[in-house]
C-alpha atoms as a PDB file:
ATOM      1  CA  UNK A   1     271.009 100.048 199.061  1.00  0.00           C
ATOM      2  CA  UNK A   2     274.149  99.940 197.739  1.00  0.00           C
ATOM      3  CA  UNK A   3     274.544 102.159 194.161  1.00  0.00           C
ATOM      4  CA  UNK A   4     274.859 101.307 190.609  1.00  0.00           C
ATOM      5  CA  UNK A   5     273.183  98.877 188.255  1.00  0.00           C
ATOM      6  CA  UNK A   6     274.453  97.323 185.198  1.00  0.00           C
ATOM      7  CA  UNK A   7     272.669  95.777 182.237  1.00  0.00           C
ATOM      8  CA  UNK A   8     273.636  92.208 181.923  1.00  0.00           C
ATOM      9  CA  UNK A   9     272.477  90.759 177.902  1.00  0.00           C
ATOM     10  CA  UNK A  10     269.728  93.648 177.932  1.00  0.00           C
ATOM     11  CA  UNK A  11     268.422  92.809 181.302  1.00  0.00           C
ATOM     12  CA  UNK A  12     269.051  95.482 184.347  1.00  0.00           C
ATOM     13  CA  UNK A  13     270.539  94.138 187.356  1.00  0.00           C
ATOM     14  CA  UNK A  14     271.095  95.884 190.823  1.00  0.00           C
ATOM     15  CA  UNK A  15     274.226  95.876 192.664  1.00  0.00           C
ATOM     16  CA  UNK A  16     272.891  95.398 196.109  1.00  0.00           C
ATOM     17  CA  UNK A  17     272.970  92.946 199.028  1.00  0.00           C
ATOM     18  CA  UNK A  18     270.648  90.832 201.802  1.00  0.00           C
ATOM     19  CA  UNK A  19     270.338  93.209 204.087  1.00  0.00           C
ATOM     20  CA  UNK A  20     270.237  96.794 201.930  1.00  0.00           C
ATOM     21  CA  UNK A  21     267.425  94.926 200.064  1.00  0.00           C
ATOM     22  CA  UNK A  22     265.437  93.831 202.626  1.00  0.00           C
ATOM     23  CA  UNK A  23     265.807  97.328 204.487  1.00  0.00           C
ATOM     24  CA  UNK A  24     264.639  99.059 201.159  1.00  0.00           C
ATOM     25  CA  UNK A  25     261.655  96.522 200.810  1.00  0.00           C
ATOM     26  CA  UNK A  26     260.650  97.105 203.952  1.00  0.00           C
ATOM     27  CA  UNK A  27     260.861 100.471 203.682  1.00  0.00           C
ATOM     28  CA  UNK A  28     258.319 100.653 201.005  1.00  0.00           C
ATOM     29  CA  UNK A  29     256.192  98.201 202.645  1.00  0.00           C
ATOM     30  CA  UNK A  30     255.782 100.310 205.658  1.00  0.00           C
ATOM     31  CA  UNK A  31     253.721 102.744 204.212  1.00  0.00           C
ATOM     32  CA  UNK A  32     252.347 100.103 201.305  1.00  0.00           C
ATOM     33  CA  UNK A  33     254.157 101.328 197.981  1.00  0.00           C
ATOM     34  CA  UNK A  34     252.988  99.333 195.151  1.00  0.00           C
ATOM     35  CA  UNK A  35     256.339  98.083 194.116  1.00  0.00           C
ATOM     36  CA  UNK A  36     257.909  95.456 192.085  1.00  0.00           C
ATOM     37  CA  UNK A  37     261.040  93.745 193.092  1.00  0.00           C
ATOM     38  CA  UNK A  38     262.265  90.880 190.422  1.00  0.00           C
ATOM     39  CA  UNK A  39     265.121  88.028 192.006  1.00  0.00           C
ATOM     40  CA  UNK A  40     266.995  87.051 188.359  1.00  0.00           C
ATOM     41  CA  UNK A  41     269.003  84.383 187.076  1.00  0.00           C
ATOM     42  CA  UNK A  42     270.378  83.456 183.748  1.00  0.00           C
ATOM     43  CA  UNK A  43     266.578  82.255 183.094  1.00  0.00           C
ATOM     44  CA  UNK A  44     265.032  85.486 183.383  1.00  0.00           C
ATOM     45  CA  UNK A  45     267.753  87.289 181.677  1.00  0.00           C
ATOM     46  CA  UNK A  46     267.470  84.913 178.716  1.00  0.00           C
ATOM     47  CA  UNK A  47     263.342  85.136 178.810  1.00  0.00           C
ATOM     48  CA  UNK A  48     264.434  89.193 178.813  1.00  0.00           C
ATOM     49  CA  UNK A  49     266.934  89.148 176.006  1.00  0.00           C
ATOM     50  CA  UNK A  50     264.187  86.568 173.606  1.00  0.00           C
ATOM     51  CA  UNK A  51     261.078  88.852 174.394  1.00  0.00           C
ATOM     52  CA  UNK A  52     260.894  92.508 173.957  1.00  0.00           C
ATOM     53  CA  UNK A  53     258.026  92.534 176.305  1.00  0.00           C
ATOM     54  CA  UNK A  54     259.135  90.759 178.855  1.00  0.00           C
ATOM     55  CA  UNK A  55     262.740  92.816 178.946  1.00  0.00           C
ATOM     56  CA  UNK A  56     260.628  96.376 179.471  1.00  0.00           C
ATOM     57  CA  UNK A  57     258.846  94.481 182.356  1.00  0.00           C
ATOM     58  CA  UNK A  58     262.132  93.348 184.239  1.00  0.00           C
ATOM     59  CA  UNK A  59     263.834  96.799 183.795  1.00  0.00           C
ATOM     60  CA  UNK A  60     260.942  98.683 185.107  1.00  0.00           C
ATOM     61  CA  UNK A  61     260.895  96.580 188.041  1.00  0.00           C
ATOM     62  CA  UNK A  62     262.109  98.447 191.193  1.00  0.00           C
ATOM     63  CA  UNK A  63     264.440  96.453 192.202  1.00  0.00           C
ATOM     64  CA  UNK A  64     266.373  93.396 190.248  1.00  0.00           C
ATOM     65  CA  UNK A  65     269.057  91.302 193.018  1.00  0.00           C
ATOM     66  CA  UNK A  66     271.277  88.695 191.068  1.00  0.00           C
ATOM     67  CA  UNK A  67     269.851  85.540 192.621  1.00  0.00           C
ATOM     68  CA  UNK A  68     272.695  83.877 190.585  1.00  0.00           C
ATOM     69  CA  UNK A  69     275.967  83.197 190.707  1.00  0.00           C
ATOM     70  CA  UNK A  70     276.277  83.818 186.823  1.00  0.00           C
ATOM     71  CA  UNK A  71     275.361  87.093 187.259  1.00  0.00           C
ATOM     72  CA  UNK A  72     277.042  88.206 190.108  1.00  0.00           C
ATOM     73  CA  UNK A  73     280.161  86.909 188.232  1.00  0.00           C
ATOM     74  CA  UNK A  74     278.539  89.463 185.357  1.00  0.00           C
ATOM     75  CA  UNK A  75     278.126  91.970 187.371  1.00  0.00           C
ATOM     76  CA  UNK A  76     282.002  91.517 188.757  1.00  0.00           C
ATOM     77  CA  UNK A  77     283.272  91.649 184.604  1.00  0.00           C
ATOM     78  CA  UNK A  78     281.381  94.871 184.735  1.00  0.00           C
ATOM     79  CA  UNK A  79     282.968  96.786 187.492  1.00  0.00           C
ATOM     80  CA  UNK A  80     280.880  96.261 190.237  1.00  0.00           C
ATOM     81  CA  UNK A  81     283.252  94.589 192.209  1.00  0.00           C
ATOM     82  CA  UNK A  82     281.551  94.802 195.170  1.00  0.00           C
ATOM     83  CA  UNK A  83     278.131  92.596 193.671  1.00  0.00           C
ATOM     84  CA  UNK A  84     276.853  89.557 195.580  1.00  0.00           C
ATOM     85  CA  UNK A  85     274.636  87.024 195.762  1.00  0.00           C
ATOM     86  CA  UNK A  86     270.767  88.038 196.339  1.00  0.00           C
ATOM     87  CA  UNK A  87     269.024  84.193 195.970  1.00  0.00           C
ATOM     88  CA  UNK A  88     265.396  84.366 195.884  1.00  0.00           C
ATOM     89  CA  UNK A  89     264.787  82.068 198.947  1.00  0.00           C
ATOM     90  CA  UNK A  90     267.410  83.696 201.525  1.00  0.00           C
ATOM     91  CA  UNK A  91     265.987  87.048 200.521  1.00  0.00           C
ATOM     92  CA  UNK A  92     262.767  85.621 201.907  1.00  0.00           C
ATOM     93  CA  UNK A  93     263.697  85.160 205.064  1.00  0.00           C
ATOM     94  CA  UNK A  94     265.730  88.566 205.497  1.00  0.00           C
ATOM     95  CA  UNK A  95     262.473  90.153 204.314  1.00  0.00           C
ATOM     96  CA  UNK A  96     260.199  87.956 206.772  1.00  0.00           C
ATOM     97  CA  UNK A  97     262.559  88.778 209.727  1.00  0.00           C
ATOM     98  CA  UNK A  98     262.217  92.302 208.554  1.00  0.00           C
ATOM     99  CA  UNK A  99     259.245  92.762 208.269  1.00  0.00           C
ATOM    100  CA  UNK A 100     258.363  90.691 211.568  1.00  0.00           C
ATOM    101  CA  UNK A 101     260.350  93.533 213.301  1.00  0.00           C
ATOM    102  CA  UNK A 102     258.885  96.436 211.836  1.00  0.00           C
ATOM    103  CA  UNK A 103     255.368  95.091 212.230  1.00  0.00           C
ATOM    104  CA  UNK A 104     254.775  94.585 208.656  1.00  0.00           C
ATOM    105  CA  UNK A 105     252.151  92.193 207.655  1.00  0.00           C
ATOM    106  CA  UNK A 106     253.320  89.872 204.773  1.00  0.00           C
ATOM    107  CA  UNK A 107     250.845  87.919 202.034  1.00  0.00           C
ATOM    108  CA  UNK A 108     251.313  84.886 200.143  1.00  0.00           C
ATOM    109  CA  UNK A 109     250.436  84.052 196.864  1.00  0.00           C
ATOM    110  CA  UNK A 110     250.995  81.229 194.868  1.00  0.00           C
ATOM    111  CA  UNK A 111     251.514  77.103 194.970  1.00  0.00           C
ATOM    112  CA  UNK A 112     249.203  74.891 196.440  1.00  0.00           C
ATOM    113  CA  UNK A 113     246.761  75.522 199.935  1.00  0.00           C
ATOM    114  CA  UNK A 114     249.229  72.429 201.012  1.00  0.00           C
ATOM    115  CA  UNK A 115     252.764  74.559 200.011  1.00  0.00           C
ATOM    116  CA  UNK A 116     251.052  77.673 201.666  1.00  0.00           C
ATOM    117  CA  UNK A 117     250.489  76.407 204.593  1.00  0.00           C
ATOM    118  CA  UNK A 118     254.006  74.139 204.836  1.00  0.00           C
ATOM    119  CA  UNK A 119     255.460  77.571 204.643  1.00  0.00           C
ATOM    120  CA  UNK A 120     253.639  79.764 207.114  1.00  0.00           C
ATOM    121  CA  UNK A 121     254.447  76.899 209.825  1.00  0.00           C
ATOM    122  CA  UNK A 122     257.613  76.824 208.598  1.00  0.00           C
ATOM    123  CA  UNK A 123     257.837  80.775 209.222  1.00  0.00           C
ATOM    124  CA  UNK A 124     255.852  80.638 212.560  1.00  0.00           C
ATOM    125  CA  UNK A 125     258.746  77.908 214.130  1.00  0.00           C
ATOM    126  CA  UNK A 126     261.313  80.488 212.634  1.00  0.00           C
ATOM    127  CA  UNK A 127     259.966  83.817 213.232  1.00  0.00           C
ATOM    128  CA  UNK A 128     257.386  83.064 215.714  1.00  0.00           C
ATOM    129  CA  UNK A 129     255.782  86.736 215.411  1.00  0.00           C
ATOM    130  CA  UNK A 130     255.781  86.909 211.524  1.00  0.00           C
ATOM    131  CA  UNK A 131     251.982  88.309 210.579  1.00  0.00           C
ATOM    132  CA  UNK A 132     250.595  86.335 207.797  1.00  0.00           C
ATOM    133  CA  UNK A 133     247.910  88.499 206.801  1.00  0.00           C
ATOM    134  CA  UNK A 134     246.582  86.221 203.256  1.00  0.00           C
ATOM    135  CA  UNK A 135     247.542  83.735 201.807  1.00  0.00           C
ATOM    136  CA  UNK A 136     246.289  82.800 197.889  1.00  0.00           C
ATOM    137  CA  UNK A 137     246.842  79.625 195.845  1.00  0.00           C
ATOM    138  CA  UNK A 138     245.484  80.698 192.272  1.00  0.00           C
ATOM    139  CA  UNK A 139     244.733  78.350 189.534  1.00  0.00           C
ATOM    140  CA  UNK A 140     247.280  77.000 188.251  1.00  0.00           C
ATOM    141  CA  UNK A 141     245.209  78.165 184.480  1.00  0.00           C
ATOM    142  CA  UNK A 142     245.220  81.664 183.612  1.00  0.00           C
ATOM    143  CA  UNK A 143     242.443  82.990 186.500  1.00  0.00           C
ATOM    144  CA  UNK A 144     239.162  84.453 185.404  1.00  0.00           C
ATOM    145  CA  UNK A 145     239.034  88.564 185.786  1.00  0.00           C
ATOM    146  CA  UNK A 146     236.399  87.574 188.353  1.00  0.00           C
ATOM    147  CA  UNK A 147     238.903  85.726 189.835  1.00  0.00           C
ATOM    148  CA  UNK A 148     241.584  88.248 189.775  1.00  0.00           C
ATOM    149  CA  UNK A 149     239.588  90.726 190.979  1.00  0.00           C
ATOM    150  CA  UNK A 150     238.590  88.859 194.113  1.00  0.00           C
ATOM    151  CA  UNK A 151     242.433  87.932 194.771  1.00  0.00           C
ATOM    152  CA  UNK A 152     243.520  91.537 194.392  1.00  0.00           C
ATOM    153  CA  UNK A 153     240.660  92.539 196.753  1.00  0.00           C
ATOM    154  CA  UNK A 154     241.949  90.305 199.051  1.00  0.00           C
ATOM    155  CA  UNK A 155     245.348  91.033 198.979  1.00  0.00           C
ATOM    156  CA  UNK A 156     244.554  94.925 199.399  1.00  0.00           C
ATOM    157  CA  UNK A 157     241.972  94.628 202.194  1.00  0.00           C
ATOM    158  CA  UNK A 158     244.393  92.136 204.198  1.00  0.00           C
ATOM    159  CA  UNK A 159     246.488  94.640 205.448  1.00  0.00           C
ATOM    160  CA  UNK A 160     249.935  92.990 204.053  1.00  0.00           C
ATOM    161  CA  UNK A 161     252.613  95.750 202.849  1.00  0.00           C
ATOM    162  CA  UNK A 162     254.597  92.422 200.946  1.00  0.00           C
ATOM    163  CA  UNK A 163     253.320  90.594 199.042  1.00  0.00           C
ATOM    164  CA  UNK A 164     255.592  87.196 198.419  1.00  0.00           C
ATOM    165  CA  UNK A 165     254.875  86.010 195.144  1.00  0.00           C
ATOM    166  CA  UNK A 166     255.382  82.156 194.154  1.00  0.00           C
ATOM    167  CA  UNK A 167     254.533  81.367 190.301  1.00  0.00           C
ATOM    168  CA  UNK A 168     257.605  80.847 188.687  1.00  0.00           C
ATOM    169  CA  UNK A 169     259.363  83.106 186.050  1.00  0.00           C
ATOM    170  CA  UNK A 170     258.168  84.573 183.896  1.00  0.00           C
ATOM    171  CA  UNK A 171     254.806  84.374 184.838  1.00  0.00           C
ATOM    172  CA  UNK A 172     254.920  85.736 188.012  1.00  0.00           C
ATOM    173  CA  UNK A 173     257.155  89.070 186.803  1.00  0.00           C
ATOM    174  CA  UNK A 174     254.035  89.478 184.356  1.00  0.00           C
ATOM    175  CA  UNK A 175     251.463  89.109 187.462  1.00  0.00           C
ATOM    176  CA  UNK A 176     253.666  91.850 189.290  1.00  0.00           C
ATOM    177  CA  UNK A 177     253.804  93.953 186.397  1.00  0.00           C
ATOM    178  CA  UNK A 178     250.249  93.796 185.690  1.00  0.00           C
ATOM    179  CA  UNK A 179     249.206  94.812 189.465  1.00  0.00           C
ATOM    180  CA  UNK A 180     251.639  97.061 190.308  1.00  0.00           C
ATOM    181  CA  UNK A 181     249.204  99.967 191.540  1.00  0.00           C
ATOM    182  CA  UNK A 182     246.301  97.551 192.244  1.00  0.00           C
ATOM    183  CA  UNK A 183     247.975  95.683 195.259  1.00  0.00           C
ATOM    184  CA  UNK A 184     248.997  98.648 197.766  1.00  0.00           C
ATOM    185  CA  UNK A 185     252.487  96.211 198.670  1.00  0.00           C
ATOM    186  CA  UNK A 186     255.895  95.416 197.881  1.00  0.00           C
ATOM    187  CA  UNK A 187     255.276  92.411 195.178  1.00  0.00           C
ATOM    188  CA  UNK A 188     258.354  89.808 195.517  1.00  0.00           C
ATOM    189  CA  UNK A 189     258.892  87.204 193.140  1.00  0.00           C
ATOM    190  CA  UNK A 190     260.676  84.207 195.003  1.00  0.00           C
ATOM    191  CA  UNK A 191     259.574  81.238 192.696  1.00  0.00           C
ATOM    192  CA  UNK A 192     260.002  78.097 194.660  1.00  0.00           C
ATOM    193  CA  UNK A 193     260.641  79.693 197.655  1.00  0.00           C
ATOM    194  CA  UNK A 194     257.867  78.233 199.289  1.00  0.00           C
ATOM    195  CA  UNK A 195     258.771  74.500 198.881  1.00  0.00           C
ATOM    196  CA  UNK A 196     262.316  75.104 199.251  1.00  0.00           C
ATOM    197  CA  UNK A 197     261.552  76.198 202.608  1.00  0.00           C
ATOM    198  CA  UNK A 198     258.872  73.799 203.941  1.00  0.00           C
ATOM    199  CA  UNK A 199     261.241  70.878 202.490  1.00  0.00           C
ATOM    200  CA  UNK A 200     258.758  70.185 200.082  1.00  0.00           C
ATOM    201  CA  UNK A 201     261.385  70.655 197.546  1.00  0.00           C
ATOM    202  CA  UNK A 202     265.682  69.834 198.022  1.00  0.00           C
ATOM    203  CA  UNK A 203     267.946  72.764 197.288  1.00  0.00           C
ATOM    204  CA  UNK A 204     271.188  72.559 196.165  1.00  0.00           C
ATOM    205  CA  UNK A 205     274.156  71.997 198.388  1.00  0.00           C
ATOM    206  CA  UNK A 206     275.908  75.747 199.509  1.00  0.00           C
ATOM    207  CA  UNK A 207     278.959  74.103 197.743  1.00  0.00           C
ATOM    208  CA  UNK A 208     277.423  73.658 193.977  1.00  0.00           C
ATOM    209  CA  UNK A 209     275.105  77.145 194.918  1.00  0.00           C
ATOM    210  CA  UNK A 210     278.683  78.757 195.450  1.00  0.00           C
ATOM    211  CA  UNK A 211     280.245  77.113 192.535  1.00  0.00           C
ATOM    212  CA  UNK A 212     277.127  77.990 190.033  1.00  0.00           C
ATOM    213  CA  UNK A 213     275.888  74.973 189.620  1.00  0.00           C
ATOM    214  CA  UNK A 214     272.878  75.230 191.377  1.00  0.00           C
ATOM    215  CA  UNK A 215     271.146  74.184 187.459  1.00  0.00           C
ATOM    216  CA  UNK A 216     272.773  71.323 187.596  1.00  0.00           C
ATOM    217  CA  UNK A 217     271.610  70.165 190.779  1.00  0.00           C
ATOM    218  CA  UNK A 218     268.177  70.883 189.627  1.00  0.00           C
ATOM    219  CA  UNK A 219     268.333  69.401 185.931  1.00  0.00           C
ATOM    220  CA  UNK A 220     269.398  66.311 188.151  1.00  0.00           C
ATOM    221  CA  UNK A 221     266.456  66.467 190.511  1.00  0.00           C
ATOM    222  CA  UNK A 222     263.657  67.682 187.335  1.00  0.00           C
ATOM    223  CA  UNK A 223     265.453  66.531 184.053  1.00  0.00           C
ATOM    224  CA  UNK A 224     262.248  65.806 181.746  1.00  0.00           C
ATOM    225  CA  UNK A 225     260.781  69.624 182.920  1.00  0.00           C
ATOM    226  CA  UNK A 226     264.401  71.404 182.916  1.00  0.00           C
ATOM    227  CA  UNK A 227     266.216  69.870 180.442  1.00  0.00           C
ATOM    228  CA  UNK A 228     264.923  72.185 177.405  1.00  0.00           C
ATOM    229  CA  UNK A 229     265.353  75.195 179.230  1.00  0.00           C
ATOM    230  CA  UNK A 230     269.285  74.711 180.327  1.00  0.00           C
ATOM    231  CA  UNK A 231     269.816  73.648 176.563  1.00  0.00           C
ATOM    232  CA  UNK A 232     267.699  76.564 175.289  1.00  0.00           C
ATOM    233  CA  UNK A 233     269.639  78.830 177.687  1.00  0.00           C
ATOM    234  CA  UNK A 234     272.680  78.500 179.213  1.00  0.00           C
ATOM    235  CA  UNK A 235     275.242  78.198 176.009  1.00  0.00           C
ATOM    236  CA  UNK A 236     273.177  80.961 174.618  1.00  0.00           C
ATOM    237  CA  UNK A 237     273.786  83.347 177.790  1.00  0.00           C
ATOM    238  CA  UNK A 238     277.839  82.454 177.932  1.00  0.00           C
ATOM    239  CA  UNK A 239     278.180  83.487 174.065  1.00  0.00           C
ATOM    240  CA  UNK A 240     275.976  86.521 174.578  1.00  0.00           C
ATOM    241  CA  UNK A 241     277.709  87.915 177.476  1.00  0.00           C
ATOM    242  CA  UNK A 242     281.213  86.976 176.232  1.00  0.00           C
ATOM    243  CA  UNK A 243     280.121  89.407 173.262  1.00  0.00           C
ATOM    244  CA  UNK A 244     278.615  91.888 175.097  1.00  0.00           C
ATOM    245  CA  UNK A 245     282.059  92.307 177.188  1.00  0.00           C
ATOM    246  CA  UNK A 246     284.147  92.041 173.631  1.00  0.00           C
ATOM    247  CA  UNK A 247     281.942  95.028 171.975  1.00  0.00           C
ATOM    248  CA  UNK A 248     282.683  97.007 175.752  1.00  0.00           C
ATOM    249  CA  UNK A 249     286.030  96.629 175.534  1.00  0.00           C
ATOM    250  CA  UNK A 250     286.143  97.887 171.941  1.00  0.00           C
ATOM    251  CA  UNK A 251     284.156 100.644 172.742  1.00  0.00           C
ATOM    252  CA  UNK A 252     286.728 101.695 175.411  1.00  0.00           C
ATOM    253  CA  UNK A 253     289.491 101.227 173.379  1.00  0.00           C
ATOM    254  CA  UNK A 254     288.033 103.652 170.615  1.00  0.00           C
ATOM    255  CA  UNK A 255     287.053 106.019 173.658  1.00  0.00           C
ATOM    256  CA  UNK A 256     290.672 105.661 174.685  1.00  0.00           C
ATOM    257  CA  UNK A 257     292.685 106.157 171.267  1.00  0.00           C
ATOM    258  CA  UNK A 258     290.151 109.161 170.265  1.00  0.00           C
END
């Protein structure tokens, strides 16, 4: 993995790219480390900086990629001029082809039994000796601890040293967090990774994904669902990082007059 981190509004953010991340996840996964590895945008980093909580459970993930562009430009401002783009769906299939030739078995949870199994065929045509070992689609209400317990029983008997997990931020960071030594596997967050891959759901042209504006893309495809949370968020992250970057420079300044 390439070194360094930086800490982007409060939020902890490793400079790494596709294939030193996949190589370290798979890595864990062959001998099934319970690890947690968070993909974040300016969504999560916003859900960090608003919840105390929620901020401890990102920055003791074990790994954090900048799934966007925002923050690889953030990243950049801070020095780490060699960051790139880790997006939550591409880091899916590095993983997958990965772990297909390391003879990892992999484990779904999350979305819909329909989703679930749009994806594994989707993986099969793709990487046609991918092991998927379980696959889960909880409640979409908070599962009983009866529940729970059977779905981290199955996930630990299956076998799988990943675990991809599909619930959308920030409830699926708070699912990893909250098995992390339960489920003997690598624990990814990928959100809609899923649909984006069995076509269930459009991505965002390379162009606009290049050029940031992957939110945009979405707001136009979701506007009644995403509309709040780009308001909430997005002017609130620019002014917040734009101060965070005026109180470094001070701070250098100082360090360099003293």
């Amino acid at each position: 993995m390439r070194t360094g981190e930086r800490f982007i509004v409060g939020m902890r953010v490793h400079v790494t790219d596709y294939a030193a991340a996949a190589r370290q996840v798979v890595d864990w996964a062959r001998t099934r480390e319970s690890k947690v590895v968070c993909v974040a945008n300016v969504h999560m980093a916003m859900e960090t900086h608003d919840d105390a909580a929620f901020r401890q459970i990102v920055n003791a993930a074990d790994l954090v990629t900048p799934d966007g562009m925002p923050l690889v430009w953030s990243l950049k401002a801070l020095g780490a001029k060699t960051a790139s783009r880790v997006y939550g769906p591409t880091l899916t299939l590095h993983v997958c082809e990965a772990a297909a030739k390391a003879g990892v078995k992999i484990a779904l949870y999350g979305g819909t039994p329909e989703s679930l199994d749009a994806f594994e065929a989707t993986l099969q045509q793709r990487i046609p000796n991918i092991d998927v070992a379980c696959k889960i689609a909880p409640p979409f209400r908070p599962p009983t601890p009866e529940e729970d317990e059977r779905d981290t029983r199955l996930l630990a008997e299956s076998g799988a040293g990943i675990v991809f997990v599909g619930i959308g931020c920030p409830k699926q960071e708070r699912w990893m967090a909250a098995h992390k030594g339960r489920v003997p596997a690598v624990m990814l967050g990928v959100g809609a990774a899923f649909d984006f891959h069995s076509g269930r759901v459009k991505q965002a042209p390379a162009v606009l994904q290049n050029l940031g504006l992957e939110w945009a893309f979405r707001l136009a495809m979701e506007p009644r669902r995403l509309w709040r949370r780009y308001a909430k968020h997005n002017p609130r992250f620019v002014a917040l990082f734009a101060r965070q970057l005026l109180l470094n420079a001070r701070t250098l300044a100082k360090e360099e007059a003293a």
